[in-house]
C-alpha atoms as a PDB file:
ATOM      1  CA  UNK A   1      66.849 -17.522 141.907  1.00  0.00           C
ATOM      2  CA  UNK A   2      69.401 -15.525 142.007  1.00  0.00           C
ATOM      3  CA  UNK A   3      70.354 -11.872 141.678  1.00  0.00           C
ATOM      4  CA  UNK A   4      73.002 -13.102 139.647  1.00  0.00           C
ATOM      5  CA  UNK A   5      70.900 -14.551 136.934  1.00  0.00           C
ATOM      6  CA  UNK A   6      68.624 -11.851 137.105  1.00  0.00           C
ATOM      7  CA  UNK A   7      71.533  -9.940 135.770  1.00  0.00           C
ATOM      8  CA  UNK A   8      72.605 -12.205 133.533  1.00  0.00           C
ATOM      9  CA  UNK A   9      68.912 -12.567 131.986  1.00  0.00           C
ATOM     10  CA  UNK A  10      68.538  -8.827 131.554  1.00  0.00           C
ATOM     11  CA  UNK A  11      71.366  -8.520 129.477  1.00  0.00           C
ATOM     12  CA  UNK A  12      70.719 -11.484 127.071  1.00  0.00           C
ATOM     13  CA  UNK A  13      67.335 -10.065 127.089  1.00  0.00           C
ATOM     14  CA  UNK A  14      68.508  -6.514 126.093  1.00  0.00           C
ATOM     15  CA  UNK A  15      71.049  -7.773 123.887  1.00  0.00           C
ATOM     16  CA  UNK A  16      69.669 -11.090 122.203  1.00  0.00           C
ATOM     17  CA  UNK A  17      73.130 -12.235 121.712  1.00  0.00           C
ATOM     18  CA  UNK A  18      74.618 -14.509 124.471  1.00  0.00           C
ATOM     19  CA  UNK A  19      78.097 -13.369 122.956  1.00  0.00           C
ATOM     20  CA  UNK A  20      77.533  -9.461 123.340  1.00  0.00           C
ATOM     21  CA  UNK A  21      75.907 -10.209 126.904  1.00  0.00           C
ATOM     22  CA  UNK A  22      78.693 -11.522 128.221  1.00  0.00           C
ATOM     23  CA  UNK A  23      81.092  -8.908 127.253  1.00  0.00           C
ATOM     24  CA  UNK A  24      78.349  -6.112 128.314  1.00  0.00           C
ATOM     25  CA  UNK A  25      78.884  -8.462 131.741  1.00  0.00           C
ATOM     26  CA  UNK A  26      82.606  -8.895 131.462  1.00  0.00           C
ATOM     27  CA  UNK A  27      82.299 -12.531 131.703  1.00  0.00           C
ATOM     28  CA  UNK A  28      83.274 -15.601 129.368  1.00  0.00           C
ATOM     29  CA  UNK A  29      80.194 -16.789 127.731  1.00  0.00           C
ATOM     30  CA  UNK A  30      80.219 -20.570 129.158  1.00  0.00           C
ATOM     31  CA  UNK A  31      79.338 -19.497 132.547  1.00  0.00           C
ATOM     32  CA  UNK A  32      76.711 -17.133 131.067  1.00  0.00           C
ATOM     33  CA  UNK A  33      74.819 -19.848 129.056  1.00  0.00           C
ATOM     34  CA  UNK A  34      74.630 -22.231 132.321  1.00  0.00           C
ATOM     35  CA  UNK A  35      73.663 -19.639 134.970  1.00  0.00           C
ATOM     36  CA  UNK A  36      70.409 -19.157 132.563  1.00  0.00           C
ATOM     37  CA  UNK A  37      70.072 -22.951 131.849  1.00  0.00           C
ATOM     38  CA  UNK A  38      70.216 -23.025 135.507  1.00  0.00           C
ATOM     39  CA  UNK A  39      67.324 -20.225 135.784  1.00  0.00           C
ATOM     40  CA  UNK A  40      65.536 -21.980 133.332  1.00  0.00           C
ATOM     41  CA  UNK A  41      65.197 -25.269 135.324  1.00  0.00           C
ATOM     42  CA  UNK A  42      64.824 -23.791 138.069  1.00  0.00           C
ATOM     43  CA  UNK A  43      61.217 -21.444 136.676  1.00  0.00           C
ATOM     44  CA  UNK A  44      60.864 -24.521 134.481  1.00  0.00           C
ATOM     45  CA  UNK A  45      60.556 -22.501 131.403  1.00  0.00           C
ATOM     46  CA  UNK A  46      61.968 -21.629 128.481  1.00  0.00           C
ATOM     47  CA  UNK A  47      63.299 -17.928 128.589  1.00  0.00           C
ATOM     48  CA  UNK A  48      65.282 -17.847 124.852  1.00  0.00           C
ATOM     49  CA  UNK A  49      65.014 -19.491 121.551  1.00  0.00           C
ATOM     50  CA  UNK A  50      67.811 -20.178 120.096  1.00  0.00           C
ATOM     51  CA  UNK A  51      69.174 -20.902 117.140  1.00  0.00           C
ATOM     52  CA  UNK A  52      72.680 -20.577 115.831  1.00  0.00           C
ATOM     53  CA  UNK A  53      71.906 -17.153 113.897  1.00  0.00           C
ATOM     54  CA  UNK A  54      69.793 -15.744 116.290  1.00  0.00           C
ATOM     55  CA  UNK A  55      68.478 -15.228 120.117  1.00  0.00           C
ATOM     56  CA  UNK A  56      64.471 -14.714 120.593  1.00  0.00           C
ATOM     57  CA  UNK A  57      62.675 -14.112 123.567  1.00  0.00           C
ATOM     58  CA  UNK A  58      59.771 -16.078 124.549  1.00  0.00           C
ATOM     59  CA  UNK A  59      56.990 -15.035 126.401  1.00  0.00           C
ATOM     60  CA  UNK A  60      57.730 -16.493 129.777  1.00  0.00           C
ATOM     61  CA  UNK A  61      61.039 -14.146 129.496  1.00  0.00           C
ATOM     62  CA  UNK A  62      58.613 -11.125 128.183  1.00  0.00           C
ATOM     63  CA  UNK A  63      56.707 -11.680 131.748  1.00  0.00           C
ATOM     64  CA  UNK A  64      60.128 -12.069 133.631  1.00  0.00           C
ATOM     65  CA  UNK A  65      61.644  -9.229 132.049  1.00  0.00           C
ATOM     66  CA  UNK A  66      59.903  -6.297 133.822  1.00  0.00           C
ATOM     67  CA  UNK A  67      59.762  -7.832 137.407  1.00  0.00           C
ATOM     68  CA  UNK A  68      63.582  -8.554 136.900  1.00  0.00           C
ATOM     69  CA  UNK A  69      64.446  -5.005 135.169  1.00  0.00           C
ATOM     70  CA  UNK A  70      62.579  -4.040 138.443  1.00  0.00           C
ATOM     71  CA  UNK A  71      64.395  -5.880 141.511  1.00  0.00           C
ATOM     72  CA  UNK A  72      67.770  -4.761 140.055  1.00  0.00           C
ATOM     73  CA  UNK A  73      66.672  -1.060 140.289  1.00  0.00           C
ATOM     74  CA  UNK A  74      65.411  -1.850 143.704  1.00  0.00           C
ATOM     75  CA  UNK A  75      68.565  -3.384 144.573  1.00  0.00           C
ATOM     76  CA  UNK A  76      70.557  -0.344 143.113  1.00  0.00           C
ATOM     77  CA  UNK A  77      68.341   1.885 144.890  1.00  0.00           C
ATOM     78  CA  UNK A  78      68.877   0.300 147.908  1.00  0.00           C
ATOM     79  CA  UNK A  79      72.452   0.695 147.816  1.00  0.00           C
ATOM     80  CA  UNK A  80      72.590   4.443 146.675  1.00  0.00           C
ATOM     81  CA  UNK A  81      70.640   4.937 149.727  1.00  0.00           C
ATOM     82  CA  UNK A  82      72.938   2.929 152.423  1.00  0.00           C
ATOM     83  CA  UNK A  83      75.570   5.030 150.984  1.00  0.00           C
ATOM     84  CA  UNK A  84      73.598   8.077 151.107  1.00  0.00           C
ATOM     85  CA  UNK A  85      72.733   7.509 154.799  1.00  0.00           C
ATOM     86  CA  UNK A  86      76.712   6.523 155.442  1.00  0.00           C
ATOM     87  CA  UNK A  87      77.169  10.246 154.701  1.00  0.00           C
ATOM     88  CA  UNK A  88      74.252  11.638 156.474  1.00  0.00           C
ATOM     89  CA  UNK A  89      72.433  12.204 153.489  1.00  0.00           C
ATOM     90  CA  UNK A  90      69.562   9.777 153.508  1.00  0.00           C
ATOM     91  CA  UNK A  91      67.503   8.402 156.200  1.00  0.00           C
ATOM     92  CA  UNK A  92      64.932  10.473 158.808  1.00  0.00           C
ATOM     93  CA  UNK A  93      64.865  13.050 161.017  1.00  0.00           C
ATOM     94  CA  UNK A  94      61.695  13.206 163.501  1.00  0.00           C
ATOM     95  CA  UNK A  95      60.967  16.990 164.239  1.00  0.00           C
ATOM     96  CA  UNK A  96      59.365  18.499 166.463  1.00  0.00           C
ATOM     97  CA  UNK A  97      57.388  22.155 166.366  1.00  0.00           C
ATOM     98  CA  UNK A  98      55.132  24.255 168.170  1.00  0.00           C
ATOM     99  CA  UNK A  99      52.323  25.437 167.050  1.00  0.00           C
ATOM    100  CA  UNK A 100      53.062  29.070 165.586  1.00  0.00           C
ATOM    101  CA  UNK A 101      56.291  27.858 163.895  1.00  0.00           C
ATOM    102  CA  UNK A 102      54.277  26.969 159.932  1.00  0.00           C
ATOM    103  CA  UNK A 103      52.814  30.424 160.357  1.00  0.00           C
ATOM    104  CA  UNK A 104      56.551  32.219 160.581  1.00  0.00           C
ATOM    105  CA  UNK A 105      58.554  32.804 157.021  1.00  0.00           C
ATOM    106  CA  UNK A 106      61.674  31.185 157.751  1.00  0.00           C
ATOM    107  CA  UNK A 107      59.744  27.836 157.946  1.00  0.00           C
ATOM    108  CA  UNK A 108      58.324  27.026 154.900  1.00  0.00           C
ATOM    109  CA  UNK A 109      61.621  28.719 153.280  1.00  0.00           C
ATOM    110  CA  UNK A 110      64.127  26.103 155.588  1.00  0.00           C
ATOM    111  CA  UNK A 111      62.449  23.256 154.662  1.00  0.00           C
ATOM    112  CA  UNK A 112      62.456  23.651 151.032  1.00  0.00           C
ATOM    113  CA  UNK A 113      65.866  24.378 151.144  1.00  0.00           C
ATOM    114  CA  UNK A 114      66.787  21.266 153.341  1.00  0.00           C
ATOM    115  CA  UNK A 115      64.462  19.208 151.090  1.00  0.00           C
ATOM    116  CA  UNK A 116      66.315  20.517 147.605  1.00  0.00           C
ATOM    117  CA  UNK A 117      69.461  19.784 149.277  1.00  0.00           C
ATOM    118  CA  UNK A 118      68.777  16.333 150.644  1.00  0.00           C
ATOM    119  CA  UNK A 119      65.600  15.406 148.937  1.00  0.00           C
ATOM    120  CA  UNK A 120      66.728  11.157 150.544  1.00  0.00           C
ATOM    121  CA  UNK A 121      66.261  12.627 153.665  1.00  0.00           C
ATOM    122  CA  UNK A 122      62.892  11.962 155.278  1.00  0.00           C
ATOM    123  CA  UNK A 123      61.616  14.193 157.808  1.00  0.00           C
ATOM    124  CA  UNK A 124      58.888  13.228 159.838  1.00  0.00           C
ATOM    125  CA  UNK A 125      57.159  16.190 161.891  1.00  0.00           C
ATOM    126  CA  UNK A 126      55.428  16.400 165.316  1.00  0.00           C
ATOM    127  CA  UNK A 127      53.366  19.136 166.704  1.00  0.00           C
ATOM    128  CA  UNK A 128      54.362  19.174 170.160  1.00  0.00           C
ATOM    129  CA  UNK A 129      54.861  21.757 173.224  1.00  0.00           C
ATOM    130  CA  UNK A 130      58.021  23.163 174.154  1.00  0.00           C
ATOM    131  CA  UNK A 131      57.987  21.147 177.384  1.00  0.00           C
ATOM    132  CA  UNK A 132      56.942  18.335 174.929  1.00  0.00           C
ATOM    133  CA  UNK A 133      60.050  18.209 173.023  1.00  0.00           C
ATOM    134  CA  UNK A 134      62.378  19.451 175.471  1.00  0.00           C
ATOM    135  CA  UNK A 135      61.652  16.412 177.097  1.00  0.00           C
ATOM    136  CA  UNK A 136      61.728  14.500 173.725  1.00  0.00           C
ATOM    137  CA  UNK A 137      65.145  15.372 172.840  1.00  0.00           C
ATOM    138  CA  UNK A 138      66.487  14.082 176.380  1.00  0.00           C
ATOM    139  CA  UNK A 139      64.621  10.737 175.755  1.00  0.00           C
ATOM    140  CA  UNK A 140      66.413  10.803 172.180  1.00  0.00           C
ATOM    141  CA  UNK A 141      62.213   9.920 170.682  1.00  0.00           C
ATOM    142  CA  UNK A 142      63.093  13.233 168.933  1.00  0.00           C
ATOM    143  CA  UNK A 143      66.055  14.390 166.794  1.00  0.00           C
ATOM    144  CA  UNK A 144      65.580  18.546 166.316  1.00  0.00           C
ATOM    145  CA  UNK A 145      62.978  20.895 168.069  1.00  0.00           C
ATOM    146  CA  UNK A 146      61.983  23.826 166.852  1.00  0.00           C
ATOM    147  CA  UNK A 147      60.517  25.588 169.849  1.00  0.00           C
ATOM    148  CA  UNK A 148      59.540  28.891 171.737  1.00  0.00           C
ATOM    149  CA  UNK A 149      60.284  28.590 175.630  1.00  0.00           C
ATOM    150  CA  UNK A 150      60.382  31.659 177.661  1.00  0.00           C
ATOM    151  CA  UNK A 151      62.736  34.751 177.118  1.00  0.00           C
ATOM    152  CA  UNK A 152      64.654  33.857 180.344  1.00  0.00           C
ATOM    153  CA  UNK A 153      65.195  30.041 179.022  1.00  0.00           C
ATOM    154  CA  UNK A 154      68.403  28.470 179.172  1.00  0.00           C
ATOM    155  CA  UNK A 155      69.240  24.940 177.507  1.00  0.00           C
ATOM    156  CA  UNK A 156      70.087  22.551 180.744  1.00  0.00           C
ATOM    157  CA  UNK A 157      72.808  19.982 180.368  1.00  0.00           C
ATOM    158  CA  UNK A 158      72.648  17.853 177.266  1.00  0.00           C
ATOM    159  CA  UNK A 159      70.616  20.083 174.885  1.00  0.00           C
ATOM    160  CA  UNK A 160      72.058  22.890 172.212  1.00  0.00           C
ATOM    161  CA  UNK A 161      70.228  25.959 171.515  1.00  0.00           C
ATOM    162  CA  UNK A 162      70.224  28.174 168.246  1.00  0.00           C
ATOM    163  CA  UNK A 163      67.979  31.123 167.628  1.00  0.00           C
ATOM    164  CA  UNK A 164      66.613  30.993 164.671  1.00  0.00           C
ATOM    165  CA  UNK A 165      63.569  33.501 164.679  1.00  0.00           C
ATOM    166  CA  UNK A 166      62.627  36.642 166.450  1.00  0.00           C
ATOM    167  CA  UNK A 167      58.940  36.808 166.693  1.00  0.00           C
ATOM    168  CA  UNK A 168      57.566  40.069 168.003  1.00  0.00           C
ATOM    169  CA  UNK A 169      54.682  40.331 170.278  1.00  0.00           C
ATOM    170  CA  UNK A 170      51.187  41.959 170.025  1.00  0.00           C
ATOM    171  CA  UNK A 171      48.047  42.684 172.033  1.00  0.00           C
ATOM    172  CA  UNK A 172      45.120  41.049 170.244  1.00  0.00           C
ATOM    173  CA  UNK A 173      41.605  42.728 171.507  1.00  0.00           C
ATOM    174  CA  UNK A 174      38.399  42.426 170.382  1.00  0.00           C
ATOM    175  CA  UNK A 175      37.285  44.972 167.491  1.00  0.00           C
ATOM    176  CA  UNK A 176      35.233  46.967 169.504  1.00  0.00           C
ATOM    177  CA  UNK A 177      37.015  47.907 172.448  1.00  0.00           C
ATOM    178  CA  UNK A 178      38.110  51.241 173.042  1.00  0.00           C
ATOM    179  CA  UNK A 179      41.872  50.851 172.774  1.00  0.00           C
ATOM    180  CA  UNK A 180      41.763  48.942 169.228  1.00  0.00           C
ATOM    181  CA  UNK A 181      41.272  52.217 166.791  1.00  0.00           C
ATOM    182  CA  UNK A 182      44.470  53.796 167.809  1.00  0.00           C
ATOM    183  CA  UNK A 183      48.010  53.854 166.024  1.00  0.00           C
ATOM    184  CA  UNK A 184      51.152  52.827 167.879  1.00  0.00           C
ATOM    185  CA  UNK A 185      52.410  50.509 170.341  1.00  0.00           C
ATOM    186  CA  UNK A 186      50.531  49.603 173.167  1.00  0.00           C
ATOM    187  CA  UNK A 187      52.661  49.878 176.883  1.00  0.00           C
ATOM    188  CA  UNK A 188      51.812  46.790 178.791  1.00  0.00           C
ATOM    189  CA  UNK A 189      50.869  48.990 181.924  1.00  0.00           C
ATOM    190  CA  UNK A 190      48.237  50.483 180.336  1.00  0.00           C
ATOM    191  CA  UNK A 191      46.174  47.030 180.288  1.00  0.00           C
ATOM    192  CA  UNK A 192      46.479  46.430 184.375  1.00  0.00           C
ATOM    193  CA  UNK A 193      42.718  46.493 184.878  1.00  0.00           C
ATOM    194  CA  UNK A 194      41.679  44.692 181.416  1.00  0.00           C
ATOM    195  CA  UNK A 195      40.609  40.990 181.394  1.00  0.00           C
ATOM    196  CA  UNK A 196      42.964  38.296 179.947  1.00  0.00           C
ATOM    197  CA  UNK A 197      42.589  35.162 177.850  1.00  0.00           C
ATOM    198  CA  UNK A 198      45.829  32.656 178.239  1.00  0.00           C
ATOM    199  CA  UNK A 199      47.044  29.767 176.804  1.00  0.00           C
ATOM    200  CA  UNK A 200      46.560  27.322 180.094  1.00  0.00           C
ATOM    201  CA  UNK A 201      49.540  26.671 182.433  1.00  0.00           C
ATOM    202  CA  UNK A 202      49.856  23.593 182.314  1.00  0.00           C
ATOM    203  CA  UNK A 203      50.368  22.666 178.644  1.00  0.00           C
ATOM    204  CA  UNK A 204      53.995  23.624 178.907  1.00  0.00           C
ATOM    205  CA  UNK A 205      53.774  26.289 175.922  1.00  0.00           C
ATOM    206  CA  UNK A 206      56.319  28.765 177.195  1.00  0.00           C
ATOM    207  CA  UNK A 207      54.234  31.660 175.763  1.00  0.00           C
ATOM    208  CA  UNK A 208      52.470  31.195 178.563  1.00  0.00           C
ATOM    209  CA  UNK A 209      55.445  32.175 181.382  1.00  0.00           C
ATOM    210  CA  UNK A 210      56.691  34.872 178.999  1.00  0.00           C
ATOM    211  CA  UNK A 211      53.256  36.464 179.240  1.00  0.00           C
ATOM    212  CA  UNK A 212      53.302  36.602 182.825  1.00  0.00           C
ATOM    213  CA  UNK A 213      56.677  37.505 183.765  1.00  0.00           C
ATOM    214  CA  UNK A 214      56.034  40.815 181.181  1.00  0.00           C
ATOM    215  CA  UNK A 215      52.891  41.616 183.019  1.00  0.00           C
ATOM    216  CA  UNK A 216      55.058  41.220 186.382  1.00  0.00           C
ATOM    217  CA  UNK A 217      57.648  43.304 185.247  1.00  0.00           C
ATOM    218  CA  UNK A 218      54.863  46.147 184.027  1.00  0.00           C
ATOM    219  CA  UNK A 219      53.789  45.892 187.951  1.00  0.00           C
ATOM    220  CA  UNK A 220      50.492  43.828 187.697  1.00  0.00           C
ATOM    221  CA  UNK A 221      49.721  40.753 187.693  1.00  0.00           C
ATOM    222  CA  UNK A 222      47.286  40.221 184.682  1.00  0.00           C
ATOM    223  CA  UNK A 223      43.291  39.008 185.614  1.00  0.00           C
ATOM    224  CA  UNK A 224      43.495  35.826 183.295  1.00  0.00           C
ATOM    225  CA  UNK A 225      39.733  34.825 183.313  1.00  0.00           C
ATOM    226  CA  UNK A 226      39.816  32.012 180.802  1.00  0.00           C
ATOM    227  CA  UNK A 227      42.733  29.722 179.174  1.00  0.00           C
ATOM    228  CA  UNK A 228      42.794  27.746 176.141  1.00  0.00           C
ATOM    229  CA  UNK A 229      44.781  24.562 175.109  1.00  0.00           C
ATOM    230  CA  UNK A 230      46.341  26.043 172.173  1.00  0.00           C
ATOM    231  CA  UNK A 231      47.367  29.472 170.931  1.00  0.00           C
ATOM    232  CA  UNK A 232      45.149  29.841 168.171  1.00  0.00           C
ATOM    233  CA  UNK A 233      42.222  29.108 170.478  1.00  0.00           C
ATOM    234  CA  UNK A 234      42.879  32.055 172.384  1.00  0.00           C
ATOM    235  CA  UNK A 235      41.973  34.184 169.556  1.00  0.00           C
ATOM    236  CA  UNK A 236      38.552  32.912 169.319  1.00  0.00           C
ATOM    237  CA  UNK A 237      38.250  34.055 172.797  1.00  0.00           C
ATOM    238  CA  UNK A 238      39.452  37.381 172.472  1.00  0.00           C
ATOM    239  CA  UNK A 239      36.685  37.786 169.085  1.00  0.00           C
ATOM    240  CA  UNK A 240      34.103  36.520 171.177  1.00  0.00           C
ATOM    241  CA  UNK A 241      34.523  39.332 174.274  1.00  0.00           C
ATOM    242  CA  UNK A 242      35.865  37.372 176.715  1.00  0.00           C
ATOM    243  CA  UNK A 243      39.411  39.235 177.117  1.00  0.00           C
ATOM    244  CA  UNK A 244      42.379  40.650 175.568  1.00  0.00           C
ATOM    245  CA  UNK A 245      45.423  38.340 174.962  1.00  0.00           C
ATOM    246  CA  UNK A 246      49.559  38.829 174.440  1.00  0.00           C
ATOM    247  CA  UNK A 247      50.770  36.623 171.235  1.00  0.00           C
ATOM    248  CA  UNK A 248      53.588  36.203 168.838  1.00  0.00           C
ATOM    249  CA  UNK A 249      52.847  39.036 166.165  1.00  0.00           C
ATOM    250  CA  UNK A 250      52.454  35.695 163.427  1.00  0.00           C
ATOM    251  CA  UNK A 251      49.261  35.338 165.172  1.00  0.00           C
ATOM    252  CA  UNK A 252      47.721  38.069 162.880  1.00  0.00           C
ATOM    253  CA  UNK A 253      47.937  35.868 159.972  1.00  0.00           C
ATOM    254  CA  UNK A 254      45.032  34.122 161.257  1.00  0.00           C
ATOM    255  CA  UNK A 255      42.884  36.765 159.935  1.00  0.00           C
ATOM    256  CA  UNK A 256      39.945  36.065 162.744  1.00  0.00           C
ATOM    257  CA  UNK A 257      37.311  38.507 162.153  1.00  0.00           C
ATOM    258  CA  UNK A 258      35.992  41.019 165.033  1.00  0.00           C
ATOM    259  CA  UNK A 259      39.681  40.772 166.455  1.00  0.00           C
ATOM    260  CA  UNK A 260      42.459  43.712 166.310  1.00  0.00           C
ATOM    261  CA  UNK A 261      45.526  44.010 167.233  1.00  0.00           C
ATOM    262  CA  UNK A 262      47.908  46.278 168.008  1.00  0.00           C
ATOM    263  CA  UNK A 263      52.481  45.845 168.400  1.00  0.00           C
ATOM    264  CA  UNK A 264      53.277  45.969 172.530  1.00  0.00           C
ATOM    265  CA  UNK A 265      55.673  48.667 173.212  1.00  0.00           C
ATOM    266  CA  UNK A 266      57.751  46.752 175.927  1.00  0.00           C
ATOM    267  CA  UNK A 267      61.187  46.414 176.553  1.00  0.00           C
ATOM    268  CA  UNK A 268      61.726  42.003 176.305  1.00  0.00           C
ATOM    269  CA  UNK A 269      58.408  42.059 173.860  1.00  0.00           C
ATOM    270  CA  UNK A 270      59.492  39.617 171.592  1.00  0.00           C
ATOM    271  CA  UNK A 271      59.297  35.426 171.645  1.00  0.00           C
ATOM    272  CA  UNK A 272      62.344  33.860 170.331  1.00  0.00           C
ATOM    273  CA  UNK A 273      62.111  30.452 167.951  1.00  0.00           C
ATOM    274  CA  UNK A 274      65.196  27.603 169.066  1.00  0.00           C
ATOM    275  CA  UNK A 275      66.328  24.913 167.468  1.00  0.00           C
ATOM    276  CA  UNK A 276      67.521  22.496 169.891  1.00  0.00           C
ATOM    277  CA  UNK A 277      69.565  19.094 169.523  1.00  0.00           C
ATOM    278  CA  UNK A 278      71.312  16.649 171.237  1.00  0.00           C
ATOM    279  CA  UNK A 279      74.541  16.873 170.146  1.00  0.00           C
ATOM    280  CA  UNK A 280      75.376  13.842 171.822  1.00  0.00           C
ATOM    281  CA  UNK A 281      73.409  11.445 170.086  1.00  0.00           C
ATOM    282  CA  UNK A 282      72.967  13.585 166.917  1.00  0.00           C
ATOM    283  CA  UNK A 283      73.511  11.761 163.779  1.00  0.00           C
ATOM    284  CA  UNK A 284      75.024  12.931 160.178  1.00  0.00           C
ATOM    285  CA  UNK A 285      70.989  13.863 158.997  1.00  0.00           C
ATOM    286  CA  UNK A 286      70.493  16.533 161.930  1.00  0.00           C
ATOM    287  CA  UNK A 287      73.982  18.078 161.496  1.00  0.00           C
ATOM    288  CA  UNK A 288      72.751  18.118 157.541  1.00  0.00           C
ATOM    289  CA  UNK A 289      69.741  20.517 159.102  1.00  0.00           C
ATOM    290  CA  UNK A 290      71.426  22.233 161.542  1.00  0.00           C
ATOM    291  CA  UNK A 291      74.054  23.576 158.838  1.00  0.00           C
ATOM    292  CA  UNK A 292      70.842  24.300 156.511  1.00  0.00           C
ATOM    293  CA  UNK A 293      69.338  26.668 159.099  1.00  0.00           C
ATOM    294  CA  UNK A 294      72.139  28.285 160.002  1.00  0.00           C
ATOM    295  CA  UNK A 295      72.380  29.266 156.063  1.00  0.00           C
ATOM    296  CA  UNK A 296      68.723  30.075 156.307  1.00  0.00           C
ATOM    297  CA  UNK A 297      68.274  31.820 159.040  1.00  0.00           C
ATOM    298  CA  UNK A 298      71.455  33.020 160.302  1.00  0.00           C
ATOM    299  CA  UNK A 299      70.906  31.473 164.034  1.00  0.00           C
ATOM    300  CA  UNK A 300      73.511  31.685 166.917  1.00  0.00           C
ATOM    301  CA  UNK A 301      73.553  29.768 169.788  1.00  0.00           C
ATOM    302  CA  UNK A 302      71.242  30.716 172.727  1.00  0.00           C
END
């Protein structure tokens, strides 16, 4: 069976006149009449009835009718799409965020605008670290991160950078202790002797470094007596007593009860959001997002 015939059956079918078929088709009518003689034999059924005043469907062309009305959109669709993709405007993009990132506003607002723009483009997210995807973009097994390394970071060879969010930072405490109730920014060097709760180390969440190099630069180095594996985690620490914690300000959003928080009053107290590529092996699709960001968000390169 052929596509061919397909077509050539649809519009008989549509038209019940082998005569207006093949001018709907552009083609002599001889041709037509043997490429569905051919289908015919081939099914071994009768599709038509026909008689010299009229053309009837049977029911074996009834039942053939939808599945073929079907593969010839599927075939259409399938070549809107290559020719989408050819332009970079169909296809996937595998992205990669941290985290925090669903919690800021410029996420939710960037990807309905990417999706309204190029709704043929799949995207196809992964929560991962920053050291997770930095290392994911050099391997090419991701496209686009959207990460938050520390304030000193630099892209290394091969990778692009764009800010795309400024996230201030905040000092979440517990609801009861005694510098929660006031107004104001807190001044890192006022939280020397408190205890800390950090994201762990080794997880490669650059919040982490950030943290410490602030607490350096206040001139302590912080008493961190428990970490957690993710950021949110460390807020269920801090509500349950065990320290105080430095976080992206989105981290209030959480809402955890028996947990306050108060803006940090440093100099370098905010954690900025990248989008990195690389531009080396980006394709048509990440371009597509990179230009929708830099409408949405209004990001420079880092």
């Amino acid at each position: 069976m052929e596509l061919r015939q397909l077509r050539y059956f649809v519009a008989v079918a549509e038209e019940l006149s082998f005569s207006r078929a093949a001018e709907r088709l552009n083609v002599s009518q001889p041709p037509l009449s043997m490429q569905i003689k051919a289908l015919e034999e081939e099914l071994g059924a009768t599709l038509f009835n026909r008689t010299r005043r009229r053309v009837e469907i049977t029911h074996a062309g009834v039942l053939l009718l939808d599945s073929a009305r079907k593969a010839l959109g599927e075939l259409r669709r399938a070549a809107e799409v290559v020719a989408l993709s050819a332009k970079g405007e169909a296809g996937l993009i595998r992205l990669g965020f941290t985290g925090s990132v669903p919690m800021l506003d410029m996420f939710p607002r960037l990807m309905r605008a990417f999706r309204d723009r190029y709704p043929e483009i799949g995207i196809e997210l992964r929560h991962m670290s920053t050291a997770q995807q930095l290392q994911a973009l050099l391997d090419e097994e991701l496209d686009i991160g959207i990460l938050r390394p520390p304030y000193y970071f630099q892209a290394g060879p091969g990778l692009v950078a764009h800010r795309i969010w400024r996230d201030e930072l905040a000092v979440f405490l517990p609801a009861g202790h005694r510098l929660a109730g006031a107004d104001g920014p807190l001044e890192l060097a006022r939280l020397g002797s408190e205890t800390f709760v950090s994201v762990a180390p080794d997880i490669g969440c650059g919040m982490y470094d950030h943290f410490m190099t602030l607490c350096s630069e206040a001139g302590f180095a912080p008493r961190v007596v428990q970490h957690a594996r993710e950021l949110g985690s460390v807020l269920g620490l801090v509500a349950a007593g065990i320290g105080i914690a430095i976080l992206p300000e989105c981290y209030v959003r959480i809402g955890i009860s028996d947990v306050a928080s108060r803006k940090l009053g440093e100099p370098g107290a905010a954690s900025e959001l990248l989008l990195a590529v690389k531009p080396q092996t980006a394709s048509h699709r990440v371009q597509r997002f990179v230009d929708i960001a830099r409408e949405q968000c209004g990001m420079d390169l880092a």
